[in-house]
C-alpha atoms as a PDB file:
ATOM      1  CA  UNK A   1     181.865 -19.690 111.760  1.00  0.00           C
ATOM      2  CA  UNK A   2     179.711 -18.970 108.529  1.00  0.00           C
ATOM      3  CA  UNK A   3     175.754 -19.873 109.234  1.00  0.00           C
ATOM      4  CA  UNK A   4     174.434 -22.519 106.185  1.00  0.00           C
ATOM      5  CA  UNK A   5     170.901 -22.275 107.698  1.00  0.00           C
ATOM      6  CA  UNK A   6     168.012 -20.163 108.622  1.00  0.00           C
ATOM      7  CA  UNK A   7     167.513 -21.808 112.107  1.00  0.00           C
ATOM      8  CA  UNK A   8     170.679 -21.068 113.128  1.00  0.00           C
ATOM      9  CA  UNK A   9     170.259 -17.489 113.384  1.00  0.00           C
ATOM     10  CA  UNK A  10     169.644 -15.461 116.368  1.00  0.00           C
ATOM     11  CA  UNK A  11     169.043 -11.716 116.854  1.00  0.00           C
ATOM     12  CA  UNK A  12     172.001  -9.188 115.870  1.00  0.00           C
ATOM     13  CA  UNK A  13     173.175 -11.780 113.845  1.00  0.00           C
ATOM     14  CA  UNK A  14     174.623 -10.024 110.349  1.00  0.00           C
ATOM     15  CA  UNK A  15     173.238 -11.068 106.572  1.00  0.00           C
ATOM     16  CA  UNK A  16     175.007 -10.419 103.318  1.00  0.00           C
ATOM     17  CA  UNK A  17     173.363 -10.241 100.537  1.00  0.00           C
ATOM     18  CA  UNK A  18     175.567  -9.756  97.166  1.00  0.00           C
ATOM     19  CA  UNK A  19     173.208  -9.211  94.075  1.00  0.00           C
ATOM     20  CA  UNK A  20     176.023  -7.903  91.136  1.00  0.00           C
ATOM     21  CA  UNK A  21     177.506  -4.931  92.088  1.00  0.00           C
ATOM     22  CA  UNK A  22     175.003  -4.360  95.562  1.00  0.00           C
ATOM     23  CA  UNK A  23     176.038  -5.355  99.010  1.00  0.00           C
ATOM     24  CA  UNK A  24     173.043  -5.259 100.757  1.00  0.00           C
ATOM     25  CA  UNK A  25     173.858  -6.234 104.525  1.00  0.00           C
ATOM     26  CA  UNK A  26     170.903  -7.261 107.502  1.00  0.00           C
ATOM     27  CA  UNK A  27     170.078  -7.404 110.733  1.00  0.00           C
ATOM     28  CA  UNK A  28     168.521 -10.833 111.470  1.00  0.00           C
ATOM     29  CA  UNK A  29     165.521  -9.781 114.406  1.00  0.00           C
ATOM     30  CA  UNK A  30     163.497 -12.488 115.179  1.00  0.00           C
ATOM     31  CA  UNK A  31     161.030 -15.244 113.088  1.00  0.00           C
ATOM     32  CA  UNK A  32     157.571 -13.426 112.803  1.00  0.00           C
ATOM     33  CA  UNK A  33     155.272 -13.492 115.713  1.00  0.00           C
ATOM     34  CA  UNK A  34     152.380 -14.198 113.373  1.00  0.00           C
ATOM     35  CA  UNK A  35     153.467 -16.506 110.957  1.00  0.00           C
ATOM     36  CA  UNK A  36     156.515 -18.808 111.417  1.00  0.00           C
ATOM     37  CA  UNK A  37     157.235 -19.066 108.066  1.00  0.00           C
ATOM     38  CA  UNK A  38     158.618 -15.660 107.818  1.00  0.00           C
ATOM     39  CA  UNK A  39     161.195 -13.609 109.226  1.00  0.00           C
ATOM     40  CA  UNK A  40     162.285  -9.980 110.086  1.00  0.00           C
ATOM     41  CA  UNK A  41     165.226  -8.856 109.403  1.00  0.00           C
ATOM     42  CA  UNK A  42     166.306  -4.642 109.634  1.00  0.00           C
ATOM     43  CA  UNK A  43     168.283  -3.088 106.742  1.00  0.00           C
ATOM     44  CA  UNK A  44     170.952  -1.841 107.649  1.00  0.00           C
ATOM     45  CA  UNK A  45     170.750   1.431 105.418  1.00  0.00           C
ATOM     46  CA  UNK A  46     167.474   2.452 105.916  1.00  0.00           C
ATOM     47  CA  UNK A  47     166.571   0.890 109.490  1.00  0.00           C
ATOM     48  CA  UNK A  48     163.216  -0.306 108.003  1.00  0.00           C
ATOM     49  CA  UNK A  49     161.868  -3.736 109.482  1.00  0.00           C
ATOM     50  CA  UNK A  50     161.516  -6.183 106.535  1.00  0.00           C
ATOM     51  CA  UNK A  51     159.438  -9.360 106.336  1.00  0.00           C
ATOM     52  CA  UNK A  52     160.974 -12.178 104.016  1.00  0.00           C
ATOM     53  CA  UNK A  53     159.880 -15.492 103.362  1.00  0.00           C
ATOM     54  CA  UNK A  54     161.918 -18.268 104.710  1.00  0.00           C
ATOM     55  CA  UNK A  55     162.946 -20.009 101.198  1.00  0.00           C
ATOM     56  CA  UNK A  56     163.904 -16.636 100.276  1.00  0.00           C
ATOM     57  CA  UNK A  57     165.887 -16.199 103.406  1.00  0.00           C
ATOM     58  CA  UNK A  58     167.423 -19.602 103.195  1.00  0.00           C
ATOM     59  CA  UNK A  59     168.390 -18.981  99.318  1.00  0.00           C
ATOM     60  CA  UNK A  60     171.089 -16.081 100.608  1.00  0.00           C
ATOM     61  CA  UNK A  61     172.964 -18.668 102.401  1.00  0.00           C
ATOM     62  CA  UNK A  62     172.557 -20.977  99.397  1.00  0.00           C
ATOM     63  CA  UNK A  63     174.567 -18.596  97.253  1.00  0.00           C
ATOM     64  CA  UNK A  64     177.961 -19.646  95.926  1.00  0.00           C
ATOM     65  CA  UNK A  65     180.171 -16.657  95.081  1.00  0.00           C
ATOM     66  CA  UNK A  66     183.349 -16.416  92.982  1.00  0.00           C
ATOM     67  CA  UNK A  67     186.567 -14.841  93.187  1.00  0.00           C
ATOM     68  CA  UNK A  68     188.126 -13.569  90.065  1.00  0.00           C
END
């Protein structure tokens, strides 16, 4: 099962991100105590916390990649 949306995520849950050549992958935490309209996610490389905007966040499942 692929997730389409940011409210189906829940923690541990795994994000791709494919920019050109960089695979940056995620660790979905939790939506930000704070502010609902953001999110935390870990990378996965560095183990830094990051907060991202939802659009943003929702815009990585909105992707459409190609095969050669």
């Amino acid at each position: 099962m692929s997730i389409k949306t940011i409210n189906e995520l829940k923690p541990g849950d795994e994000i791709f991100d494919l920019d050109f050549l960089d695979v940056c992958r995620y660790e979905y935490l939790c939506v930000h105590p704070n502010n609902p309209r953001y999110h935390i996610i870990i990378n996965e490389i560095t183990k830094d916390p990051t907060k991202i905007y939802e659009k943003n966040l929702q815009s990585i499942f909105e992707k459409e990649y190609y095969e050669s």
